[in-house]
Protein backbone atom coordinates (compact mmCIF):
# COMPACT_ATOMS: atom_id res chain seq x y z
CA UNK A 1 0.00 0.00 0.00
CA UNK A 2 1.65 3.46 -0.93
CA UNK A 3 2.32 5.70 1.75
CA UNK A 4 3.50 2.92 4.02
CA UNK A 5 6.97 3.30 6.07
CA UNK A 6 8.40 2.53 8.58
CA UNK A 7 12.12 3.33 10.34
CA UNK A 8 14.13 3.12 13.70
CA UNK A 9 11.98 4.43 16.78
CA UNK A 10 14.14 6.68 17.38
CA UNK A 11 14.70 11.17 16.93
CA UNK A 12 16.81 10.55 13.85
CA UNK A 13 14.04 7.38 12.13
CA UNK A 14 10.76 9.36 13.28
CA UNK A 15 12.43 12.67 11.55
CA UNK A 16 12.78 10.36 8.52
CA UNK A 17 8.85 9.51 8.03
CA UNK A 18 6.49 10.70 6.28
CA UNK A 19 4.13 13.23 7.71
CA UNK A 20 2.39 15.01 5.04
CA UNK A 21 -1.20 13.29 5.71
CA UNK A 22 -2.83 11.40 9.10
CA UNK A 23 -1.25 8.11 9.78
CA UNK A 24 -2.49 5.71 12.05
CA UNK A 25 1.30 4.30 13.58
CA UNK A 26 2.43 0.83 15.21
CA UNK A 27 5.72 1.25 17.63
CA UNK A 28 7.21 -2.47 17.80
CA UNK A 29 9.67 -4.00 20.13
CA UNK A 30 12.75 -6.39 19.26
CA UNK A 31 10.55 -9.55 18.06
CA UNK A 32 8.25 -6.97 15.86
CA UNK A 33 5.27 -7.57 17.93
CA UNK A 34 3.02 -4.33 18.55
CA UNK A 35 3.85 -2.59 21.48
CA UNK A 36 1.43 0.70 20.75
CA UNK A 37 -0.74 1.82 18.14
CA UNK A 38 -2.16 5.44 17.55
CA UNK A 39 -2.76 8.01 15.41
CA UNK A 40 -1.94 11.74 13.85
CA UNK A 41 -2.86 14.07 12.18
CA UNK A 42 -1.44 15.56 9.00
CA UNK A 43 1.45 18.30 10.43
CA UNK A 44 1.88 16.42 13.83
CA UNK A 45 3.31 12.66 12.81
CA UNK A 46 6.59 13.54 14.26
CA UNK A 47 5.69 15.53 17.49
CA UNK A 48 3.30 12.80 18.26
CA UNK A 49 5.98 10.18 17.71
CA UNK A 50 8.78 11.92 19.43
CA UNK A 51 6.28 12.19 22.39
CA UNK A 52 6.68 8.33 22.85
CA UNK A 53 10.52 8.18 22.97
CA UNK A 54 11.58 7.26 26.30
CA UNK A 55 12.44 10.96 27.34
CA UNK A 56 8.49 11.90 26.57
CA UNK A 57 5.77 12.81 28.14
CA UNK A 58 3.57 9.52 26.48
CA UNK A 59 7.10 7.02 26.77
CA UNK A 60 6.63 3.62 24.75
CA UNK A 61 8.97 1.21 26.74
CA UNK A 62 11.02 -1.21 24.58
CA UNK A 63 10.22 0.68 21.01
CA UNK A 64 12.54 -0.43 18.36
CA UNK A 65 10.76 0.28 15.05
CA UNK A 66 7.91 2.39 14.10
CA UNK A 67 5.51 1.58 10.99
CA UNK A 68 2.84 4.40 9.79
CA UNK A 69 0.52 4.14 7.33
CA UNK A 70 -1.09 7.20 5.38
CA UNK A 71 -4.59 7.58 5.64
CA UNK A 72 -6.76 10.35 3.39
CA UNK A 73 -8.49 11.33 7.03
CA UNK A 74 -7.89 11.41 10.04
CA UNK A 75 -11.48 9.30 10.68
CA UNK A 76 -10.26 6.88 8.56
CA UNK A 77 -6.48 6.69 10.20
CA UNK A 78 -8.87 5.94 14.09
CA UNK A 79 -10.86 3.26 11.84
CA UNK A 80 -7.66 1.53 11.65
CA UNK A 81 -6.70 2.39 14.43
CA UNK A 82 -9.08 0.54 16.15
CA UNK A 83 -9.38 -2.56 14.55
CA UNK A 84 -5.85 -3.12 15.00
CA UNK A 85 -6.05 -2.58 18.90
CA UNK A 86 -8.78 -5.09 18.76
CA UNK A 87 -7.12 -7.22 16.73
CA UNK A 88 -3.31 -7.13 18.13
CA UNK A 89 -4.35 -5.81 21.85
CA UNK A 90 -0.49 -3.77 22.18
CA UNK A 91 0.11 -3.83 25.78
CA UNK A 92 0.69 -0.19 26.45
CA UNK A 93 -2.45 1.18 24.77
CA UNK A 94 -4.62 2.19 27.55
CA UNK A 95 -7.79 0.05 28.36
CA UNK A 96 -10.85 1.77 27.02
CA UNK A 97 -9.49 3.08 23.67
């Protein structure tokens, strides 16, 4: 799918993304298993992100990659957002979301 990319989780990788439309994101550990999953919108992808790196204020604990995928909306980027929480349940999403 086009718009797809993913990089380090890291200043220097999440500088590196893409960021001109929403993106619904998946931060992975070591074994690529889903450790987070959110979303932003167009002109924030990067602040978002950076707000997850362990010196945030939102820290992802044992982040080692970061996949986004463009969405045309943001509505559409919390669609998939959503199904995959339901479907991958990433432990440090909060309960309720």
């Amino acid at each position: 799918m086009a718009g797809k990319k993913s990089g380090q989780f890291s200043k220097e990788g999440i500088e590196a993304l893409a960021k001109d439309k929403p993106v619904v994101y998946v931060i992975e550990g070591n074994r690529r298993n889903n450790l987070y999953t959110g979303v932003a919108k167009r002109g924030r992808v990067e602040e978002r992100l950076k707000e997850h790196l362990p010196s945030g204020p939102d820290p992802v604990t044992g982040g080692k990659r970061v996949r986004i995928q463009q969405k045309p909306s943001i509505a559409e980027a919390k669609e998939s957002e959503a199904r995959i929480i339901k479907r991958s349940k990433p432990p440090q999403n909060k309960k309720g979301k």
